[in-house]
C-alpha atoms as a PDB file:
ATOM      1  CA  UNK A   1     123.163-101.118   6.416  1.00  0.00           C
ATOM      2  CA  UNK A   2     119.496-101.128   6.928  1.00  0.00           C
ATOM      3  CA  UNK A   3     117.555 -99.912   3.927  1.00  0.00           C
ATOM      4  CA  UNK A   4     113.141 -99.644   4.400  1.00  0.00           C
ATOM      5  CA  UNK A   5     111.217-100.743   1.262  1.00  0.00           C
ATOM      6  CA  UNK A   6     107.967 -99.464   1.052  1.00  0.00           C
ATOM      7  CA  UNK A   7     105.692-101.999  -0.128  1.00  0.00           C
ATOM      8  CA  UNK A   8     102.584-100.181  -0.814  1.00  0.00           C
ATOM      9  CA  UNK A   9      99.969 -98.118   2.221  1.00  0.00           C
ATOM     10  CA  UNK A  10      96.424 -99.799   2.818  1.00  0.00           C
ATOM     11  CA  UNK A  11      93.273 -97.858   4.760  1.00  0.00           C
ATOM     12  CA  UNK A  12      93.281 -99.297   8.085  1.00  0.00           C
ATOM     13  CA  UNK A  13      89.337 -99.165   9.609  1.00  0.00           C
ATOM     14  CA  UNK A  14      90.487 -98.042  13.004  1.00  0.00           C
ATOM     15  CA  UNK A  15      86.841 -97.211  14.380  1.00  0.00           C
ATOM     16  CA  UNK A  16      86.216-101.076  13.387  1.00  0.00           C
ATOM     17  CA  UNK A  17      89.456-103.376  14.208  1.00  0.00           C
ATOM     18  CA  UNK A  18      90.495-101.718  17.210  1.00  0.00           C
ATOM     19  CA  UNK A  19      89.741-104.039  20.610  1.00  0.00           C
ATOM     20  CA  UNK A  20      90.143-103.117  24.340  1.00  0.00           C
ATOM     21  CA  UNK A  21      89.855 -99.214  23.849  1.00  0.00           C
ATOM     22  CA  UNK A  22      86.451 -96.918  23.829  1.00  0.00           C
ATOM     23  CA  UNK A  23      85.108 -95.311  20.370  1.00  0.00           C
ATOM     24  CA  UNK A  24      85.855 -91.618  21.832  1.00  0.00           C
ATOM     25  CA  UNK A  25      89.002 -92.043  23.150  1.00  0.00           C
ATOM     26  CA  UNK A  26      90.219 -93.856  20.282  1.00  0.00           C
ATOM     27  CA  UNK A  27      89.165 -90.990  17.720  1.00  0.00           C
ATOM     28  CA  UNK A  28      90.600 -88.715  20.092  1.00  0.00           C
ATOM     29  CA  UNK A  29      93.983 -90.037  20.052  1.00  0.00           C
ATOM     30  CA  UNK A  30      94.046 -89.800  16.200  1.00  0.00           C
ATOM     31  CA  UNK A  31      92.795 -86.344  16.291  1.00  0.00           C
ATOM     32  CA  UNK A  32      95.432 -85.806  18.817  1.00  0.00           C
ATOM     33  CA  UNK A  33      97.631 -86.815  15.344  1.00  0.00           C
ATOM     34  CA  UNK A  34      95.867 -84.984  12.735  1.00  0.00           C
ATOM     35  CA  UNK A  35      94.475 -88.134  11.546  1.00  0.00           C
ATOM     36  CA  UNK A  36      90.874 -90.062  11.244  1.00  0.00           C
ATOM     37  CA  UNK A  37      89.834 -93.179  10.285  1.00  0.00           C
ATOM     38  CA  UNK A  38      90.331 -95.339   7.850  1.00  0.00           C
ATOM     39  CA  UNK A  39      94.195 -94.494   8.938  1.00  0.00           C
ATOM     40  CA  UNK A  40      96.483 -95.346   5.487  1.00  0.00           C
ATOM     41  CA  UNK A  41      99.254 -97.754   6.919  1.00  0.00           C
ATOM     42  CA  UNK A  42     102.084 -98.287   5.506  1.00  0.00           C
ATOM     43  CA  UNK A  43     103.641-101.830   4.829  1.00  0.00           C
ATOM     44  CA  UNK A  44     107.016-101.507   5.566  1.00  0.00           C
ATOM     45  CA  UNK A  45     109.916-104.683   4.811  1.00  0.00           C
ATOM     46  CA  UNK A  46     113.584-103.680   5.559  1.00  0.00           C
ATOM     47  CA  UNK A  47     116.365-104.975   4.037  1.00  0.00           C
ATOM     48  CA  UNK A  48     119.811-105.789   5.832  1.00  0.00           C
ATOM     49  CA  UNK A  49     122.844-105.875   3.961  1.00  0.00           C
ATOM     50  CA  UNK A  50     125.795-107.370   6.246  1.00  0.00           C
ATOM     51  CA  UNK A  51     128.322-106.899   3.617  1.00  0.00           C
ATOM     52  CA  UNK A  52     128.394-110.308   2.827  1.00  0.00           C
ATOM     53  CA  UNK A  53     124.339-111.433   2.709  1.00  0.00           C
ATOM     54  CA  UNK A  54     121.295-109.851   1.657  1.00  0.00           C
ATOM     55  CA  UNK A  55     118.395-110.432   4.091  1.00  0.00           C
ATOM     56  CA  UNK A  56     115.042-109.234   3.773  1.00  0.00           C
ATOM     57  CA  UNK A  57     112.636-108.914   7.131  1.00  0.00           C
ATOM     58  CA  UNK A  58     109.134-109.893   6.408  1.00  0.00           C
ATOM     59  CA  UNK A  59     107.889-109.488   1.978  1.00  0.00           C
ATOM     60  CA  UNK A  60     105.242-107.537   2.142  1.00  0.00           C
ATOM     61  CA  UNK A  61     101.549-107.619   0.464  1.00  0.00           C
ATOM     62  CA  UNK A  62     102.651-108.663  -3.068  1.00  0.00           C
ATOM     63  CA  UNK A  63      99.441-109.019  -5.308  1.00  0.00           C
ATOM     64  CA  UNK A  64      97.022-109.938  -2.204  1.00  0.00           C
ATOM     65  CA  UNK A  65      96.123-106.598  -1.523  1.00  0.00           C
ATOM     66  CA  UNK A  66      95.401-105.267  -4.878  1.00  0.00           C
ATOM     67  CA  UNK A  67      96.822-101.993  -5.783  1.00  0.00           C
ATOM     68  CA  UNK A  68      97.409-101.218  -2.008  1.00  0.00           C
ATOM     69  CA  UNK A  69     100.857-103.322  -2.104  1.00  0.00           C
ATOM     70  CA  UNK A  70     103.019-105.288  -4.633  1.00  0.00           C
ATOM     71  CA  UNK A  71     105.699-102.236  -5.131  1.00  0.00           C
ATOM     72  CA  UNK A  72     108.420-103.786  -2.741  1.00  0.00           C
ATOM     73  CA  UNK A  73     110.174-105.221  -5.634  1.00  0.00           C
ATOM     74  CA  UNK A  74     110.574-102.037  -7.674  1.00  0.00           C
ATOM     75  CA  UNK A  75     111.843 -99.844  -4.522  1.00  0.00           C
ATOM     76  CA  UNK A  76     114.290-102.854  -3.995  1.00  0.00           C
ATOM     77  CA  UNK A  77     115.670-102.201  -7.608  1.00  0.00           C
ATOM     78  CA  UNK A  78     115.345 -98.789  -6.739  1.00  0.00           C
ATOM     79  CA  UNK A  79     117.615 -98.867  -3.669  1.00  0.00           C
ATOM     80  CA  UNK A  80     120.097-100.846  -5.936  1.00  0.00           C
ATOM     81  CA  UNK A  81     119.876-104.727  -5.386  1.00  0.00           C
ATOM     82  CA  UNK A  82     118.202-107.718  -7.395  1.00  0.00           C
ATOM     83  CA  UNK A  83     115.397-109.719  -5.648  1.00  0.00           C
ATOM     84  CA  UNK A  84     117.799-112.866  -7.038  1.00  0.00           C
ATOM     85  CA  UNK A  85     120.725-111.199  -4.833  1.00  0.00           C
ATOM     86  CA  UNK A  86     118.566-111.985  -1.242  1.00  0.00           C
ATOM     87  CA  UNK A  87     119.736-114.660   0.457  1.00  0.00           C
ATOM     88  CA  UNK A  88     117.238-114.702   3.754  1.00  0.00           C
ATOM     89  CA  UNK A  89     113.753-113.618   4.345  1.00  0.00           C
ATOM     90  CA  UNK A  90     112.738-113.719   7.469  1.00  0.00           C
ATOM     91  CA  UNK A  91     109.119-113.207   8.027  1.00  0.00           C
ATOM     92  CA  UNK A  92     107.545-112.107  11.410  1.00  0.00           C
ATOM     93  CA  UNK A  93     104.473-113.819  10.882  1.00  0.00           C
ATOM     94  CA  UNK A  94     102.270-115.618   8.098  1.00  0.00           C
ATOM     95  CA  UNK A  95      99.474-112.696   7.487  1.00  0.00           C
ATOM     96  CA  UNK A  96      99.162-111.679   4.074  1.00  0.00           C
ATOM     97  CA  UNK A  97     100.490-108.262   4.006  1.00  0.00           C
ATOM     98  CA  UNK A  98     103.854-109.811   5.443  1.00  0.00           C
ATOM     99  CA  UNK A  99     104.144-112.912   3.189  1.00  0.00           C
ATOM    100  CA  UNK A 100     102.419-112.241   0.391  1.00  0.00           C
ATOM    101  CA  UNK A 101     105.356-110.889  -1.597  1.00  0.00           C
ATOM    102  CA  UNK A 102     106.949-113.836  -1.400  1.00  0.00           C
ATOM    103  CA  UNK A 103     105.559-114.445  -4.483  1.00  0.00           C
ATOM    104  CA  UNK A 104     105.050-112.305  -7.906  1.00  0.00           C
ATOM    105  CA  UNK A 105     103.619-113.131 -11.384  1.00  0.00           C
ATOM    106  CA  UNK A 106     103.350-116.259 -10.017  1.00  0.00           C
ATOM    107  CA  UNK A 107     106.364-117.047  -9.383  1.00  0.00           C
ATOM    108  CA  UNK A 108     108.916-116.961  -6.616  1.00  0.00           C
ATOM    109  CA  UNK A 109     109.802-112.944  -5.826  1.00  0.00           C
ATOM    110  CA  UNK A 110     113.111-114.007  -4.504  1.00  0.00           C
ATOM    111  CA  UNK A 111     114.253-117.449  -6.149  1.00  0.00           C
ATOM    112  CA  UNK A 112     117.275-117.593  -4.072  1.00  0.00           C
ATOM    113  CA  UNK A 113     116.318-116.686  -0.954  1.00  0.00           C
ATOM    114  CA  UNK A 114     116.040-119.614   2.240  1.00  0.00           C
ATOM    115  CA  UNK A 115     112.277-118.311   4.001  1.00  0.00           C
ATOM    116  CA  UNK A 116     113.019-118.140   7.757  1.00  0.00           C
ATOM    117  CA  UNK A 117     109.125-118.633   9.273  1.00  0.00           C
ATOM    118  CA  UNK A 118     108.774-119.609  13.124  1.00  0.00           C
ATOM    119  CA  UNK A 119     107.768-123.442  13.875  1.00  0.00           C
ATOM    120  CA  UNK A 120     104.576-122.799  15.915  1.00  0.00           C
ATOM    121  CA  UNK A 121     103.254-119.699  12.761  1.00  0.00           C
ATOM    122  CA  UNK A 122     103.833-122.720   9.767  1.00  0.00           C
ATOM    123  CA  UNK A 123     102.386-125.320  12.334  1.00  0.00           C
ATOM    124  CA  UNK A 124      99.201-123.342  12.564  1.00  0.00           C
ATOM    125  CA  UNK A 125      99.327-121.685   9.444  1.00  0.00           C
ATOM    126  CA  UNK A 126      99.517-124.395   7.227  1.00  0.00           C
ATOM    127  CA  UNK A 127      97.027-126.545   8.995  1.00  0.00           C
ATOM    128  CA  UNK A 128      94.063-127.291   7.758  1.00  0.00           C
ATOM    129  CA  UNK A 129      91.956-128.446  10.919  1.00  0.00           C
ATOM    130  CA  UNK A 130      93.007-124.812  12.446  1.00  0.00           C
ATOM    131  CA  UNK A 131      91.395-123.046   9.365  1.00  0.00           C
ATOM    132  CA  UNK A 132      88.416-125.071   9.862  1.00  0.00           C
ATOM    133  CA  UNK A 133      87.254-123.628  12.952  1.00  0.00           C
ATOM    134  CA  UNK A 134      89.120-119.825  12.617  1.00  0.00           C
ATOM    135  CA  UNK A 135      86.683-117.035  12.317  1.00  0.00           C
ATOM    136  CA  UNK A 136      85.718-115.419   9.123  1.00  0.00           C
ATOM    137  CA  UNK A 137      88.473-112.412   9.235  1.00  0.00           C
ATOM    138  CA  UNK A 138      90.902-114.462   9.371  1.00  0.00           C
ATOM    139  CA  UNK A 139      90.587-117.385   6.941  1.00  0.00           C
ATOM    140  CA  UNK A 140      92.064-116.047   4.220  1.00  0.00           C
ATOM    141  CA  UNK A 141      94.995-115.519   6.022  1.00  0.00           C
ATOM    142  CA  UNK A 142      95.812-119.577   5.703  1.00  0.00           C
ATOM    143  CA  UNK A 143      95.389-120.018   1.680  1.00  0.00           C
ATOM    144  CA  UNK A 144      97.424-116.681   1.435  1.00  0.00           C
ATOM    145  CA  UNK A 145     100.207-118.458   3.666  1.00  0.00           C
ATOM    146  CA  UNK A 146      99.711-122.611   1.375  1.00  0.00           C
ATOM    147  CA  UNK A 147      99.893-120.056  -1.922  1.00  0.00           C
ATOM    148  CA  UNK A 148     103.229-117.835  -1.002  1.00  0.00           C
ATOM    149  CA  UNK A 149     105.042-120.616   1.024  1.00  0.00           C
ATOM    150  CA  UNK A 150     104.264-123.401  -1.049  1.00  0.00           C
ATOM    151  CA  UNK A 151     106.850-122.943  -4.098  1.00  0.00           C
ATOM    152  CA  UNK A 152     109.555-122.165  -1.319  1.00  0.00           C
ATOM    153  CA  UNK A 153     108.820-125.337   0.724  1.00  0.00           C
ATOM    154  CA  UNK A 154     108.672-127.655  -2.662  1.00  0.00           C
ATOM    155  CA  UNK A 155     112.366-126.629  -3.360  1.00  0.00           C
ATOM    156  CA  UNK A 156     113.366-127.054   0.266  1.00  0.00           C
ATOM    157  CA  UNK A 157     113.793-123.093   0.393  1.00  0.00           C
ATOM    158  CA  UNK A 158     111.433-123.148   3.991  1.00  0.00           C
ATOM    159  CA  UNK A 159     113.549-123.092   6.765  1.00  0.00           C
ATOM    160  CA  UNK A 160     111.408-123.001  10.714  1.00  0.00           C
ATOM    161  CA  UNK A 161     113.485-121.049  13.387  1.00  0.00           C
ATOM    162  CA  UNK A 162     112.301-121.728  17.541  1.00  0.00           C
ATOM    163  CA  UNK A 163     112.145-118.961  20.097  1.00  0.00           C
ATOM    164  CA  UNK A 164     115.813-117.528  21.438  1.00  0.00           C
ATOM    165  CA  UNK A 165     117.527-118.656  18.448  1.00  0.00           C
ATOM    166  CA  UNK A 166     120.044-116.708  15.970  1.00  0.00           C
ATOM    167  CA  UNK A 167     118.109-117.082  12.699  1.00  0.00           C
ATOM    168  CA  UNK A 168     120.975-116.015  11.033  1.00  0.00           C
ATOM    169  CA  UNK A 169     124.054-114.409  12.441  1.00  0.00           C
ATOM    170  CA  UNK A 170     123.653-111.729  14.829  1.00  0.00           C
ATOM    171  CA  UNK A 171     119.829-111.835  14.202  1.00  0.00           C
ATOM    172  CA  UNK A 172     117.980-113.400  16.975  1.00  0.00           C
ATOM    173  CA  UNK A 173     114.461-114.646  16.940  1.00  0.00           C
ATOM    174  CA  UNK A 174     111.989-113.440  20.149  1.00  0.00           C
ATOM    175  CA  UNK A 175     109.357-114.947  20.559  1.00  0.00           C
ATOM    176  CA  UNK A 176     106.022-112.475  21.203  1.00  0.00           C
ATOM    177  CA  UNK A 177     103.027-114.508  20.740  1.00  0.00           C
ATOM    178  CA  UNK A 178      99.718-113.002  20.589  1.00  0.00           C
ATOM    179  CA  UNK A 179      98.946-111.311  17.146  1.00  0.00           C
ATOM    180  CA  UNK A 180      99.605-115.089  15.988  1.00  0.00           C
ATOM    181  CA  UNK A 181     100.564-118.076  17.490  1.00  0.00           C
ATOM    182  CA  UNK A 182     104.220-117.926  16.350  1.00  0.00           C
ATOM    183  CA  UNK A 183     104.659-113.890  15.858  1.00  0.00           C
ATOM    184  CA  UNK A 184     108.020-112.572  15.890  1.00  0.00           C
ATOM    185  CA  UNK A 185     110.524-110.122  16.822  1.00  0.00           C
ATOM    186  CA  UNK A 186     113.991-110.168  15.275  1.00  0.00           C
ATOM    187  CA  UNK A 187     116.894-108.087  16.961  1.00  0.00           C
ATOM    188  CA  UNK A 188     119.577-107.484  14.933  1.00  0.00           C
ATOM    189  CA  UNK A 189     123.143-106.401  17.343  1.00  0.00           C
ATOM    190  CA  UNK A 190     125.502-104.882  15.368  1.00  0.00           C
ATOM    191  CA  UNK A 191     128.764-103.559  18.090  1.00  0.00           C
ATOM    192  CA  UNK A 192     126.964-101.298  20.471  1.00  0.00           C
ATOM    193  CA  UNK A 193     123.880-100.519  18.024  1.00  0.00           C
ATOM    194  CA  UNK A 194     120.415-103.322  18.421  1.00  0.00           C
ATOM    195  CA  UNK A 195     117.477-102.752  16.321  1.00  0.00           C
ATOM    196  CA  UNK A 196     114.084-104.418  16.855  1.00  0.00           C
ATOM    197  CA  UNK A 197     112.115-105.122  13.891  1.00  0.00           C
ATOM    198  CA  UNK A 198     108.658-105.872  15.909  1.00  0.00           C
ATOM    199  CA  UNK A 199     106.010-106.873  13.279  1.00  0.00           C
ATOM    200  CA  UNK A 200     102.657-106.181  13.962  1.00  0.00           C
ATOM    201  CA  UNK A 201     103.291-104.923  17.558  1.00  0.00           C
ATOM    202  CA  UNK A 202     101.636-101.760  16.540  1.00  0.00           C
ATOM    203  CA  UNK A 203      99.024-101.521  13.373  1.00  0.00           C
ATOM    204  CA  UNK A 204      97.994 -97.535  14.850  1.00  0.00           C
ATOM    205  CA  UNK A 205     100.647 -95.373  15.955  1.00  0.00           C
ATOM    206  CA  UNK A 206      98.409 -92.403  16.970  1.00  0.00           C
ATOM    207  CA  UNK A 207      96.167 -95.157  19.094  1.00  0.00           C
ATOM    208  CA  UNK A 208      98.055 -97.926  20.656  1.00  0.00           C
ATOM    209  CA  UNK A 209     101.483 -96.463  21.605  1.00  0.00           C
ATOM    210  CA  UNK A 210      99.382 -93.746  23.449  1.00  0.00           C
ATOM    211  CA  UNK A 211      97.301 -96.974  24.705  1.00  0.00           C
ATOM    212  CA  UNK A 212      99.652-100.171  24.833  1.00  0.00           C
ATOM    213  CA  UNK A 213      96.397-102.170  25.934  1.00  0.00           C
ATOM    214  CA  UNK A 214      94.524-101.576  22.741  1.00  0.00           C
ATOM    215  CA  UNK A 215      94.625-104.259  20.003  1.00  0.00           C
ATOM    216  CA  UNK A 216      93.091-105.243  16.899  1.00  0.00           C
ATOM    217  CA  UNK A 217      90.429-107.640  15.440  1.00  0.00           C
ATOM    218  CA  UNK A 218      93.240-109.731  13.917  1.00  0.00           C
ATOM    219  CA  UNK A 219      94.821-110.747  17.130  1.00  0.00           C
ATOM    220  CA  UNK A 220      94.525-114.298  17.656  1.00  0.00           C
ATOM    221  CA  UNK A 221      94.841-114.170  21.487  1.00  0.00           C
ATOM    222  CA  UNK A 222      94.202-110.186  22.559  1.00  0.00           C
ATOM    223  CA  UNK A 223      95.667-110.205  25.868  1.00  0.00           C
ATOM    224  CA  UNK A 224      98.757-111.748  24.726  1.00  0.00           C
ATOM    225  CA  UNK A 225      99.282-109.381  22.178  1.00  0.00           C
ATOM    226  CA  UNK A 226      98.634-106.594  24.524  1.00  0.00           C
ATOM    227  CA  UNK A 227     101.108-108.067  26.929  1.00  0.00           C
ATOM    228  CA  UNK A 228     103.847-108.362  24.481  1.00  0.00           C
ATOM    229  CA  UNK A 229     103.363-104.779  22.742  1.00  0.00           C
ATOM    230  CA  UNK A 230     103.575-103.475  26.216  1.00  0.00           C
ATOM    231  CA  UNK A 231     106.919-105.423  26.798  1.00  0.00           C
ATOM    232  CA  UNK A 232     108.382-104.296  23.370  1.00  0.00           C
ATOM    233  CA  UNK A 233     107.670-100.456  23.879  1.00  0.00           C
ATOM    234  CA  UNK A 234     108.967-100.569  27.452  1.00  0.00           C
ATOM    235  CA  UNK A 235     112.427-102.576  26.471  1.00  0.00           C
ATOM    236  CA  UNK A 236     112.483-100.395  23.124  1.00  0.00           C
ATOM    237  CA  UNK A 237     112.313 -97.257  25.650  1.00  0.00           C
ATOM    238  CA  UNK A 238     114.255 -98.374  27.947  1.00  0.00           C
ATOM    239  CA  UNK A 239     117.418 -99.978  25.831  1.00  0.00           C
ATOM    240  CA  UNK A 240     116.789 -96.762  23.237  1.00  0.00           C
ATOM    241  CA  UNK A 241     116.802 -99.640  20.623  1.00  0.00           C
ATOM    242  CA  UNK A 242     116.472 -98.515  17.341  1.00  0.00           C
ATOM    243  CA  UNK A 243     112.994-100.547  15.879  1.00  0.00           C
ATOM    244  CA  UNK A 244     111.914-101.221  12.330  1.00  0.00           C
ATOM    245  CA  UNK A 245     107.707-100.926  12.543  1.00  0.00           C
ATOM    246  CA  UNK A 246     105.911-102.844   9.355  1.00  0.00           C
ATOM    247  CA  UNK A 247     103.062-100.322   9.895  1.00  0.00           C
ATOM    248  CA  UNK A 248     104.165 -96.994  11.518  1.00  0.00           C
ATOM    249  CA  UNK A 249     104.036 -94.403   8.365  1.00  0.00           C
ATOM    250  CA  UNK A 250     107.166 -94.917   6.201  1.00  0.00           C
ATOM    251  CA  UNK A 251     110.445 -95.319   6.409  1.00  0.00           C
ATOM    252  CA  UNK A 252     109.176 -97.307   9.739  1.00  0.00           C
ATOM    253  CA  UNK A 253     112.119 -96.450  11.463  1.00  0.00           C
ATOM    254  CA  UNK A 254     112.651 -94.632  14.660  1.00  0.00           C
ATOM    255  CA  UNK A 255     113.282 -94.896  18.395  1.00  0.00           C
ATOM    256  CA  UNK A 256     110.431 -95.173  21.764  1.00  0.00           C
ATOM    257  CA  UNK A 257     110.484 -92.372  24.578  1.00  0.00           C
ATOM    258  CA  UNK A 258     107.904 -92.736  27.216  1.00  0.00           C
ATOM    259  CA  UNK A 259     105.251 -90.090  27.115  1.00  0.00           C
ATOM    260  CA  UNK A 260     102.755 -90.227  30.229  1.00  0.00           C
ATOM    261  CA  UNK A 261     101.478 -93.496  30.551  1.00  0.00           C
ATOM    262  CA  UNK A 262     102.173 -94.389  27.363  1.00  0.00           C
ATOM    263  CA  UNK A 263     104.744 -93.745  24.973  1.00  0.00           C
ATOM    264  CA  UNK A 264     105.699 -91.965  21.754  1.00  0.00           C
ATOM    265  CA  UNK A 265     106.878 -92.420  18.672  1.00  0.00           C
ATOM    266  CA  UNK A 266     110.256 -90.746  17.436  1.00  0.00           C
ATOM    267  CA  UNK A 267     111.282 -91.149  13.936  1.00  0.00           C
ATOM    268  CA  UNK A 268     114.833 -91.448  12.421  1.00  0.00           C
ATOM    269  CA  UNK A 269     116.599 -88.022  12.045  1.00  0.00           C
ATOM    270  CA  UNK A 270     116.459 -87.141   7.851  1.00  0.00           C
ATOM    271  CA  UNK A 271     120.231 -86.739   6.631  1.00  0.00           C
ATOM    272  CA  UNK A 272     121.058 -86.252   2.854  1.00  0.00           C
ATOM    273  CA  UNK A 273     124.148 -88.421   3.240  1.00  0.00           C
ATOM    274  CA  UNK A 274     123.969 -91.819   3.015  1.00  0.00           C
END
């Protein structure tokens, strides 16, 4: 059972973090969607209960976005479990509003719970001589990543997961680098049924699913990023995965059709019944 936890919504500047598209047709695509900029995002975890483990994909903003995030904790109660109760967390990438609930009043969020991070994010992350020379926007990004990981990796609770690997059963790791060095998808198979939990593949629905090519000011590398949000729509599309979006508007989860040149965005069905 997958169950979204809504970790808080944050104003996304569209008109100023968006890369590779125009000012017009940018702001017409979101009119297109009833929407302007700043664009409130959601920050979206979901949590996978096998039956048998409790794992947790990406934590969320947790206190480093102010008032914008921090509530993933309370919807977990909410949806009836214990942060003490998860056993994984695997996190698609070390930016703040994905790791920084790792962490809460301080202490460790989830005190029981092994931190599944890809090698080449914590190698760059965590290095000092690569925060040295990273531009402004993205600085704090590496004292948000020392701060949440650093409890986890003093108790040996840090584990680093490669490319094509099965970070825990029946979850494997895919490598899409781009947004960061070591940025992650995770595709869960369960029988017949996959679901791809794709990170920060797309930070504007309206924009970039219309527009694979576009990207954001955060991107570490833009073209790669663009390359692998353009892979992810068209296999999403094309295997009618089921995909888990940190910041499409909540509950983040949904199916791809192709639309045009582009593609759009079709959210789960509502049922009553769980």
């Amino acid at each position: 059972m997958v169950t979204a936890l809504l970790d808080g919504t944050h104003p996304f500047r569209a008109d100023e973090l968006l890369r590779g598209i125009g000012r017009a047709q940018a702001d017409s695509l979101l009119a297109n969607s009833f929407v302007q900029s700043p664009v409130e995002g959601s920050i979206n975890a979901f949590l996978i209960d096998t039956g048998s483990r409790l794992i947790l994909i990406d934590a969320g903003a947790g206190p480093l976005y102010g008032k914008d995030g921090g509530y993933l904790a309370d919807n977990l109660i909410a949806a009836g479990y214990r942060p003490e109760e998860v056993d994984d967390i695997l996190i698609t990438h070390l930016h703040l509003d994905h790791e920084g609930g790792l962490m809460r009043n301080g202490v460790m969020a989830f005190p029981n719970a092994t931190v599944h991070v890809a090698k080449a994010d914590l190698d760059f992350w965590l290095d000092p001589a690569n925060e040295s020379m990273a531009p402004l926007l993205l600085q704090p990004m590496f004292a948000g990543a020392r701060n949440s990981l650093g409890p986890y990796l003093a108790k040996g609770k840090v584990q680093p997961f490669e490319p094509g690997q099965d970070v825990v059963k029946d979850i494997k790791a895919i490598a899409a680098p781009g947004h960061t060095p070591g940025h992650s998808w995770f595709l869960l198979t369960s029988g017949k049924d996959h679901l791809l939990a794709w990170g920060d593949t797309v930070h504007v629905a309206a924009v970039q699913l219309a527009e694979p090519r576009a990207g954001i000011k955060y991107d570490v590398d833009q073209a790669s990023a663009a390359a692998a949000r353009q892979r992810a729509l068209a296999e999403a599309a094309s295997q009618g995965y089921w995909v888990a979006a940190a910041h499409i508007s909540f509950p983040g989860l949904g199916h791809v059709r192709r639309e045009g040149q582009g593609y759009a965005w079709v959210p789960a069905n509502y049922t009553r019944t769980p």
